[in-house]
Protein backbone atom coordinates (compact mmCIF):
# COMPACT_ATOMS: atom_id res chain seq x y z
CA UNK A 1 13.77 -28.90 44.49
CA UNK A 2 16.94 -30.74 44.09
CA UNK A 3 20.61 -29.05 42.62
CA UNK A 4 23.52 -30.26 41.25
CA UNK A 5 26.06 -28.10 41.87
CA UNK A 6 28.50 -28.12 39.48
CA UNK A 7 31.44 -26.02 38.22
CA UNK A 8 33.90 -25.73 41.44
CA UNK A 9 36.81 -26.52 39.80
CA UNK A 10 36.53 -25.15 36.71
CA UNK A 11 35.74 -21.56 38.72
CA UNK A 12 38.74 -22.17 40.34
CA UNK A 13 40.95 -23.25 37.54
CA UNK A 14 39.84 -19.67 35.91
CA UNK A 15 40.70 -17.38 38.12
CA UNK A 16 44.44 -19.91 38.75
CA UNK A 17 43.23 -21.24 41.50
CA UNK A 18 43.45 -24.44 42.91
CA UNK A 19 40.58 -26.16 42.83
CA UNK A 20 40.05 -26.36 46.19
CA UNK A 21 39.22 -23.00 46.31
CA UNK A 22 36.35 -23.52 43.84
CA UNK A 23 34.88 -26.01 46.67
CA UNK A 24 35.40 -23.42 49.33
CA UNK A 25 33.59 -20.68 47.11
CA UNK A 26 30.92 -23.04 46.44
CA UNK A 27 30.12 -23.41 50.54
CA UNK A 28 29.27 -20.29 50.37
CA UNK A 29 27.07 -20.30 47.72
CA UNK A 30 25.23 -23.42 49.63
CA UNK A 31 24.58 -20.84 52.64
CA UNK A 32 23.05 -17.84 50.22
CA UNK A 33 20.53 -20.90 48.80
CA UNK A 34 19.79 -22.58 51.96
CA UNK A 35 19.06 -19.05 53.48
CA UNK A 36 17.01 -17.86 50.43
CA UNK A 37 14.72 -21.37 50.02
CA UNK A 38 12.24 -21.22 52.95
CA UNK A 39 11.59 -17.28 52.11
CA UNK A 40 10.00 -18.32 48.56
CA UNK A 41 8.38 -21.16 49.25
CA UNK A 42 11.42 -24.12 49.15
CA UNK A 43 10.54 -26.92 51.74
CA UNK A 44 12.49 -29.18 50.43
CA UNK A 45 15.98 -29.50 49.07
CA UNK A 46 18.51 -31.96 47.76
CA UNK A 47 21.66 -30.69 47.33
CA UNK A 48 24.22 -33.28 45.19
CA UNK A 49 27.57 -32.51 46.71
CA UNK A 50 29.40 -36.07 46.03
CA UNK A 51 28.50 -38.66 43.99
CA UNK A 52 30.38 -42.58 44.13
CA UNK A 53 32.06 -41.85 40.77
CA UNK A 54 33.92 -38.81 42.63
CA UNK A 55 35.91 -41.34 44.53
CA UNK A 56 38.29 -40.96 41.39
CA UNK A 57 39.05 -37.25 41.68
CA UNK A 58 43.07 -36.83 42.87
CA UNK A 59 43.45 -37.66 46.80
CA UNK A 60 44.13 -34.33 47.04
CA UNK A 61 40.85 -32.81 46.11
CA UNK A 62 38.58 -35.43 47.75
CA UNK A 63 40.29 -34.36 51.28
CA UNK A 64 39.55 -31.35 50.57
CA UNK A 65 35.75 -31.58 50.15
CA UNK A 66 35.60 -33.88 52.83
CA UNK A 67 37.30 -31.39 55.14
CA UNK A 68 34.82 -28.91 54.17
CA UNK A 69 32.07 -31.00 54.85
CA UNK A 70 32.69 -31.61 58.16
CA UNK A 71 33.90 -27.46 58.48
CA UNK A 72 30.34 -26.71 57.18
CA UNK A 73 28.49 -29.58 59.26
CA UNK A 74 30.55 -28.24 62.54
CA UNK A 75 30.05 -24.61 62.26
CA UNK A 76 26.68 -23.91 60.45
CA UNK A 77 24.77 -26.69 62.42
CA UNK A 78 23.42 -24.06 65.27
CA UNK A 79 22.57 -21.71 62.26
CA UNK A 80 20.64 -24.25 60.58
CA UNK A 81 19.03 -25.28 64.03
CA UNK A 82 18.30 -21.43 64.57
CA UNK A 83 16.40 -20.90 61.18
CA UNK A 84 14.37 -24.03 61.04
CA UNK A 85 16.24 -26.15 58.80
CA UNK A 86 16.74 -30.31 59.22
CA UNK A 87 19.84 -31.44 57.26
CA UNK A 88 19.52 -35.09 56.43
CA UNK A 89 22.76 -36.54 54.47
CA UNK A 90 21.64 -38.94 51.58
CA UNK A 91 24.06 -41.58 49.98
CA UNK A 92 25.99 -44.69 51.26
CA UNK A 93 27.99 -44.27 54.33
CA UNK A 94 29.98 -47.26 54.76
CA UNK A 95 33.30 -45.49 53.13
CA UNK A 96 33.34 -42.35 55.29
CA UNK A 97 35.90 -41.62 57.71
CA UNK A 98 34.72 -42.07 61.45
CA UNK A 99 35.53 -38.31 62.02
CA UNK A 100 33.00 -37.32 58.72
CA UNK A 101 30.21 -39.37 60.00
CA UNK A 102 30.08 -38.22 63.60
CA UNK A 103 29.66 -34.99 61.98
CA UNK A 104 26.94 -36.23 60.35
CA UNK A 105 25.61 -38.11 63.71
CA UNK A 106 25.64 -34.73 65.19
CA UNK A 107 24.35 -32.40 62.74
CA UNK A 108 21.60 -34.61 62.14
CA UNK A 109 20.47 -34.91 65.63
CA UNK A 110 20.63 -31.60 66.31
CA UNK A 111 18.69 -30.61 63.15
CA UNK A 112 16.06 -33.29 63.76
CA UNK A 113 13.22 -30.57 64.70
CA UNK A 114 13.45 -28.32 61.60
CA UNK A 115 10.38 -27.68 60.43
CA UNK A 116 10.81 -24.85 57.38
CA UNK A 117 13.69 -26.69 55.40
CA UNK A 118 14.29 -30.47 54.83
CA UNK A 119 17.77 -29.75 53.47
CA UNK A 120 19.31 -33.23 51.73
CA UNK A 121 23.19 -33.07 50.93
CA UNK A 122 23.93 -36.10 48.71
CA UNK A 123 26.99 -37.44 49.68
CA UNK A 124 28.72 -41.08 48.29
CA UNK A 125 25.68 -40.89 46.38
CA UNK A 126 24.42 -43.31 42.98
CA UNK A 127 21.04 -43.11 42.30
CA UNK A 128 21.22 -46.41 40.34
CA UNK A 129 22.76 -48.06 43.44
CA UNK A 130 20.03 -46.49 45.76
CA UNK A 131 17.14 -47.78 43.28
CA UNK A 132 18.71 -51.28 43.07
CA UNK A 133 18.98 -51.47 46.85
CA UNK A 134 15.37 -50.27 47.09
CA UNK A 135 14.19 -52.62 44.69
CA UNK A 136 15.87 -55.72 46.76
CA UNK A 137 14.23 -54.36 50.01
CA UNK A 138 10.74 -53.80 48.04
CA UNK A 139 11.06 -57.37 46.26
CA UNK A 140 11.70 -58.71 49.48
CA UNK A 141 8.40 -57.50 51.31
CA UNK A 142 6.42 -58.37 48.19
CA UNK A 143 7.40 -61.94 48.10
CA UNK A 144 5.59 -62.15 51.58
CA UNK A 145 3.16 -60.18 51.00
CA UNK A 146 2.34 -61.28 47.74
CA UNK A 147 1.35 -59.97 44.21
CA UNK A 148 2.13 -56.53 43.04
CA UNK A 149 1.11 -53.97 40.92
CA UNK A 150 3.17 -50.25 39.73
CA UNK A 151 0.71 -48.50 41.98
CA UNK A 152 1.75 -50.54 45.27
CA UNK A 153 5.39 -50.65 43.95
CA UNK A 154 6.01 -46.92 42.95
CA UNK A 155 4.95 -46.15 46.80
CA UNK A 156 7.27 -48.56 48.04
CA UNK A 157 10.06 -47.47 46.09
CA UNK A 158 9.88 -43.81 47.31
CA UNK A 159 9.80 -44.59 50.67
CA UNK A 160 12.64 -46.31 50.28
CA UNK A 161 14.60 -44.44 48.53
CA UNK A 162 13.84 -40.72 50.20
CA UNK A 163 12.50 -42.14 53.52
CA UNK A 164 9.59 -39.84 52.30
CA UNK A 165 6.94 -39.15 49.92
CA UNK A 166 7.46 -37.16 47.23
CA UNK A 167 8.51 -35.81 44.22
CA UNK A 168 10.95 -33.53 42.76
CA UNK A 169 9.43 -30.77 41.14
CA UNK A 170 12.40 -28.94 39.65
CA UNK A 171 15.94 -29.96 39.38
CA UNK A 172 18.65 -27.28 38.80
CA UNK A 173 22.20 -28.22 37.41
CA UNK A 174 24.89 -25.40 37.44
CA UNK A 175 28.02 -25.58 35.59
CA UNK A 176 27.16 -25.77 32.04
CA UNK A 177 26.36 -29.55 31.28
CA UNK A 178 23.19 -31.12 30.53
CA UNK A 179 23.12 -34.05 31.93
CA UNK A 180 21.46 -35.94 35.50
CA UNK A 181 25.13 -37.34 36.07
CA UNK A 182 22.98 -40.44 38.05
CA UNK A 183 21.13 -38.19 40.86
CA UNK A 184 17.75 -38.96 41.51
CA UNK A 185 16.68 -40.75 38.77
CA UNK A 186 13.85 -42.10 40.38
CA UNK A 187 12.41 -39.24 42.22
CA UNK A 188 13.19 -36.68 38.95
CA UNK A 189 10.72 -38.70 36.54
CA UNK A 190 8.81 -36.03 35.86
CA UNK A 191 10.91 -32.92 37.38
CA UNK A 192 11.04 -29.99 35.38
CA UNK A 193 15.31 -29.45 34.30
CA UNK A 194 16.67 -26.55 34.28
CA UNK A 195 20.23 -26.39 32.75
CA UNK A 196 22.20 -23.07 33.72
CA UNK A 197 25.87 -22.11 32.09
CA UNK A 198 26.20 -20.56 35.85
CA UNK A 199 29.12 -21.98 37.77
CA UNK A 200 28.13 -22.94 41.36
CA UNK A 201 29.90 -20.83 43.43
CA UNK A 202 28.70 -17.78 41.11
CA UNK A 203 24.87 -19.35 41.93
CA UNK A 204 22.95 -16.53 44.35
CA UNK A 205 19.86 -15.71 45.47
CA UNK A 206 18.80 -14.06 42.87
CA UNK A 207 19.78 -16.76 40.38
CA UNK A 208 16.86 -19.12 42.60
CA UNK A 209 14.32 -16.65 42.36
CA UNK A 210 14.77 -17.04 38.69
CA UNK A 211 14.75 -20.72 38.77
CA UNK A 212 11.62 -20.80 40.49
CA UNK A 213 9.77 -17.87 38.12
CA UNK A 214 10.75 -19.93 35.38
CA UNK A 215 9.51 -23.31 36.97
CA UNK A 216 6.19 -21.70 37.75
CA UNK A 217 5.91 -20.29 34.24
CA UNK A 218 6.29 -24.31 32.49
CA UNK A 219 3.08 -26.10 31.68
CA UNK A 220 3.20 -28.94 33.68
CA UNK A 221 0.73 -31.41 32.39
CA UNK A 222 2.21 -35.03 33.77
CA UNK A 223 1.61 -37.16 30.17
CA UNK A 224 -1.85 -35.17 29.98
CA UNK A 225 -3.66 -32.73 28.03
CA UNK A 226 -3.92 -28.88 29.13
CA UNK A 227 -7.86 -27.75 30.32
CA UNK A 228 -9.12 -25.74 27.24
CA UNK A 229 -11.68 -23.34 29.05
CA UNK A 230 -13.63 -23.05 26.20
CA UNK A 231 -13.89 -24.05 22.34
CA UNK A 232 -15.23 -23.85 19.10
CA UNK A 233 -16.18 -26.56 17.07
């Protein structure tokens, strides 16, 4: 399952509050989820919390998410440690502060051993840049190795790009819009969407349980044709 959590600001701006305050709301809305997932079933989860193109936010606002990133990373570590969970932090990491990344370092490590959550947090993410590095490293191992074909590249390109196999099944966007906003384009070729006027920070438990019952209820059929058990001719 992967989420785009969207709608901080805007939650913020409502209520006439800064928007900081949206971010800070929407923290905790990433500890109800990550607390709820491994209970119904979630063993995997991307969370998209900054993407490259939020660089151009005000100063202002992109200290302040930063700030809480490392505030989350520092105190909720043990607590993820505690229930089983492995963070993993997904995106480019060559314009971070020092001080963000050995948050990261630390969390990460500590995390390693999580078994019942593999909770991703996108951060200085671009799915377009991931799949064009990918593609360079992939392109470079098949020009040893020699001819390819989609069913040895498509492997290739999701290890490189998750450090995994796998698929997402359902993505969730909060906030209103309708749109992927360039997060895993790659791995979301045949998610199912699901498109919720539901501001992030407002986003509970409850409102996962009811993204799941409505994933299980979709007929997923992968560019096929639903089993008929039986027919008349």
């Amino acid at each position: 399952m992967a989420i785009i959590m969207d709608g901080n600001g805007r939650w913020a701006m409502r209520r006439g509050l800064p928007r900081a305050a949206g971010h800070r709301a929407g923290v905790a809305a990433v500890r109800r989820v990550v607390e709820r997932a491994p209970d119904i079933g979630i063993t995997r989860l991307t969370l998209y919390a900054f993407s490259c193109d939020n660089w151009r936010r005000p100063t202002v606002e992109v200290q302040s998410i930063f700030w809480l990133l490392r505030a989350f990373l520092r105190l909720e570590t043990e607590r993820l440690r505690q229930r089983g969970v492995r963070i993993q932090i997904i995106g480019r990491r060559d314009r971070l502060a020092d001080s963000v990344l050995r948050e990261i370092h630390k969390a990460e490590c500590a995390t390693a051993s999580g078994r019942d959550l593999h909770l991703r947090v996108a951060i200085d993410y671009s799915s377009r840049d991931a799949i064009t590095r990918a593609a360079a490293g992939a392109h470079a191992v098949l020009a040893v190795e020699g001819p390819t074909s989609p069913d040895l590249l498509g492997p290739m390109m999701t290890q490189a790009l998750t450090g995994e196999s796998g698929e997402v099944d359902l993505l969730i966007r909060t906030g209103g819009e309708t749109r992927l906003s360039d997060f895993l384009l790659w791995e979301c070729a045949y998610a199912e969407l699901l498109f919720t006027e539901r501001m992030w920070p407002d986003f509970d438990q409850a409102d996962l349980d009811a993204a799941l019952g409505e994933f299980k209820r979709r007929d997923r059929r992968f560019g096929g044709v639903q089993a008929i058990a039986s027919a008349t001719i």
